[in-house]
Protein backbone atom coordinates (compact mmCIF):
# COMPACT_ATOMS: atom_id res chain seq x y z
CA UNK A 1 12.13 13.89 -4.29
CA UNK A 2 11.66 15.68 -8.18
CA UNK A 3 11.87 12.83 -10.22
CA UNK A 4 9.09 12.01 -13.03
CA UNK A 5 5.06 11.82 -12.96
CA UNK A 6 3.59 10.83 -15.58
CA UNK A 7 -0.28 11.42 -16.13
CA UNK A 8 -2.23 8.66 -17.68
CA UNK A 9 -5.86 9.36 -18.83
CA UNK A 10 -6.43 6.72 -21.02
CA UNK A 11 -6.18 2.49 -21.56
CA UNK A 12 -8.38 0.48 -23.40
CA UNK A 13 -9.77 3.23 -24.97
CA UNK A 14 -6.63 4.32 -26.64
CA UNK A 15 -4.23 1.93 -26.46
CA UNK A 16 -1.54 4.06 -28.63
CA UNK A 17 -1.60 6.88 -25.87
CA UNK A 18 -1.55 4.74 -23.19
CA UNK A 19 1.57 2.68 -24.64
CA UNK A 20 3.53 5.63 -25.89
CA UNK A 21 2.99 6.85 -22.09
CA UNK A 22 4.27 3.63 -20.82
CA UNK A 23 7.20 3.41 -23.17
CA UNK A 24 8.21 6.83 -21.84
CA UNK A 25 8.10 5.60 -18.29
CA UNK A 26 10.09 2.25 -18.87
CA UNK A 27 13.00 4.63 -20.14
CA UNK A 28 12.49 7.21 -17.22
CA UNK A 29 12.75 4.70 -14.60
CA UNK A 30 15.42 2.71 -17.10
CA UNK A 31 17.64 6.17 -16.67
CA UNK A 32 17.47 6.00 -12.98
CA UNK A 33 14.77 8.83 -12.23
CA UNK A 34 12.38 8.27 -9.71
CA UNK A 35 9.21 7.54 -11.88
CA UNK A 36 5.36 6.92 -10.83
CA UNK A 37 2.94 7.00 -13.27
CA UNK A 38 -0.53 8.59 -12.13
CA UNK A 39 -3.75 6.73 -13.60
CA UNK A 40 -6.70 8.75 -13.64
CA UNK A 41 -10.44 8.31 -15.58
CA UNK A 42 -10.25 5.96 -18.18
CA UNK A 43 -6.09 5.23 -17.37
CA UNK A 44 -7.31 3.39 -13.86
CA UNK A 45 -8.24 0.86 -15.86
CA UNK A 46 -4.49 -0.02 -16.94
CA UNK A 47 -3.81 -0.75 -13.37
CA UNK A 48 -7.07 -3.59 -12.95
CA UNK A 49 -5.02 -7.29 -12.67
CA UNK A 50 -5.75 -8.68 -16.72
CA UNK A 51 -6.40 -5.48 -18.37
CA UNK A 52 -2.61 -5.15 -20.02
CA UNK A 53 -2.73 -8.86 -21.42
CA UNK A 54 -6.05 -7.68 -23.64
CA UNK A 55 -4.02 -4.62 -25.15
CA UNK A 56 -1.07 -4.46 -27.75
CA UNK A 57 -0.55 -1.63 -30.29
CA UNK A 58 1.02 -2.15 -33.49
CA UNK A 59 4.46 -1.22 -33.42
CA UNK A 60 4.70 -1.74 -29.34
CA UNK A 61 5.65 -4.69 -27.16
CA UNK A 62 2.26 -6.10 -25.82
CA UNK A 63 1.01 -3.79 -23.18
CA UNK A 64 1.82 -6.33 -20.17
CA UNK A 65 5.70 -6.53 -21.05
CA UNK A 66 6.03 -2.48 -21.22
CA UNK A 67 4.36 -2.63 -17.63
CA UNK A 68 6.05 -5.69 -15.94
CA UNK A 69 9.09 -4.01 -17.19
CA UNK A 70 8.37 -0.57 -15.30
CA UNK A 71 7.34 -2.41 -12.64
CA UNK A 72 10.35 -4.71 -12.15
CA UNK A 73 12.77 -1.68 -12.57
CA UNK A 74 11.53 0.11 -10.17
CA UNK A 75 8.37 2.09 -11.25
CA UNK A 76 5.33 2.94 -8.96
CA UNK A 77 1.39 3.49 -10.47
CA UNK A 78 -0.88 5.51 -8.40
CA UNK A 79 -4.13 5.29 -8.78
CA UNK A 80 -6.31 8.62 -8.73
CA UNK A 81 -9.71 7.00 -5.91
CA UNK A 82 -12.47 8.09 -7.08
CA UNK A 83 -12.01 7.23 -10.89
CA UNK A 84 -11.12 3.40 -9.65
CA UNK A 85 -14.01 4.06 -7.04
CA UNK A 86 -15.99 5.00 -10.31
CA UNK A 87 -14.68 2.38 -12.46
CA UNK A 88 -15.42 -0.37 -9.36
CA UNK A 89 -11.73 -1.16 -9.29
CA UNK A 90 -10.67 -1.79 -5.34
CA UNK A 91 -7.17 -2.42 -3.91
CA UNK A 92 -7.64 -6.09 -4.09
CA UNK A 93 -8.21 -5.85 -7.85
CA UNK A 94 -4.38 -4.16 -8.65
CA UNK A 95 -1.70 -5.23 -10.24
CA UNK A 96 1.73 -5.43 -8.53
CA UNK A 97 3.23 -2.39 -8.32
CA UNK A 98 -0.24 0.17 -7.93
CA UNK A 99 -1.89 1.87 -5.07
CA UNK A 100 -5.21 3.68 -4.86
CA UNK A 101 -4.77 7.48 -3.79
CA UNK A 102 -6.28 10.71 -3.42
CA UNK A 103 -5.38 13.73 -4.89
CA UNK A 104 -3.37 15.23 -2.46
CA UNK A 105 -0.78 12.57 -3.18
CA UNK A 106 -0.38 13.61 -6.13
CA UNK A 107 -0.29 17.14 -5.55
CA UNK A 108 2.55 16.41 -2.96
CA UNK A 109 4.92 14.67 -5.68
CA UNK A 110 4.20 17.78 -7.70
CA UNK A 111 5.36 20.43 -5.00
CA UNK A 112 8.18 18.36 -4.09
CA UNK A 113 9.44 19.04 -7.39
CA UNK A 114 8.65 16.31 -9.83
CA UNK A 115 8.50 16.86 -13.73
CA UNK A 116 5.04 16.05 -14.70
CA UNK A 117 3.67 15.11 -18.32
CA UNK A 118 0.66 14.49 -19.23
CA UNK A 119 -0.76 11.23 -21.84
């Protein structure tokens, strides 16, 4: 597979991370790599239906344009369970594009060869 993970630990609590993440994974999927971005503790929250329409950091597009457009070019979000277990975010709560996962997942991406960094 290889391709590009991106970790996501934060959202609404630091929108500037979370967008700079974002950002990078519009232009990974944008240069035609493989690209999933993995939302975990306070980052779940980015994938919650609403959430991106309350954030926008100066100097960014709003927060829901960055992630329609990963979304409509092909990007993936996967959702780490137990922090959107912890966070009561369920499947029927996600936005287009995300899917609630364990760990091993994850872990599989990883040893399949994907690039990984880490927001």
């Amino acid at each position: 597979m290889n391709g590009i993970v991106i970790n996501l630990t934060h959202s609404v609590d630091d929108v500037d991370r979370a967008s700079v993440a974002i950002v990078v994974a519009g232009a990974s999927v944008a240069s035609s790599q493989k690209t999933t971005v993995f939302l975990s503790s306070e980052g779940t929250r980015l994938a919650a239906r609403g959430v991106a329409e309350t954030l926008h950091e100066e100097g960014f597009a709003p927060m829901s344009e960055l992630v329609a457009s990963y979304v409509e070019a092909g990007g993936t979000f996967l959702v780490c369970s137990p922090c959107a277990k912890k966070r009561g975010i369920g499947a029927d709560d996600l936005i287009e594009g995300a899917s609630i996962v364990g760990g091993a997942t994850l872990v599989a991406l990883l040893a399949d060869g994907a690039s990984s960094l880490s927001f």
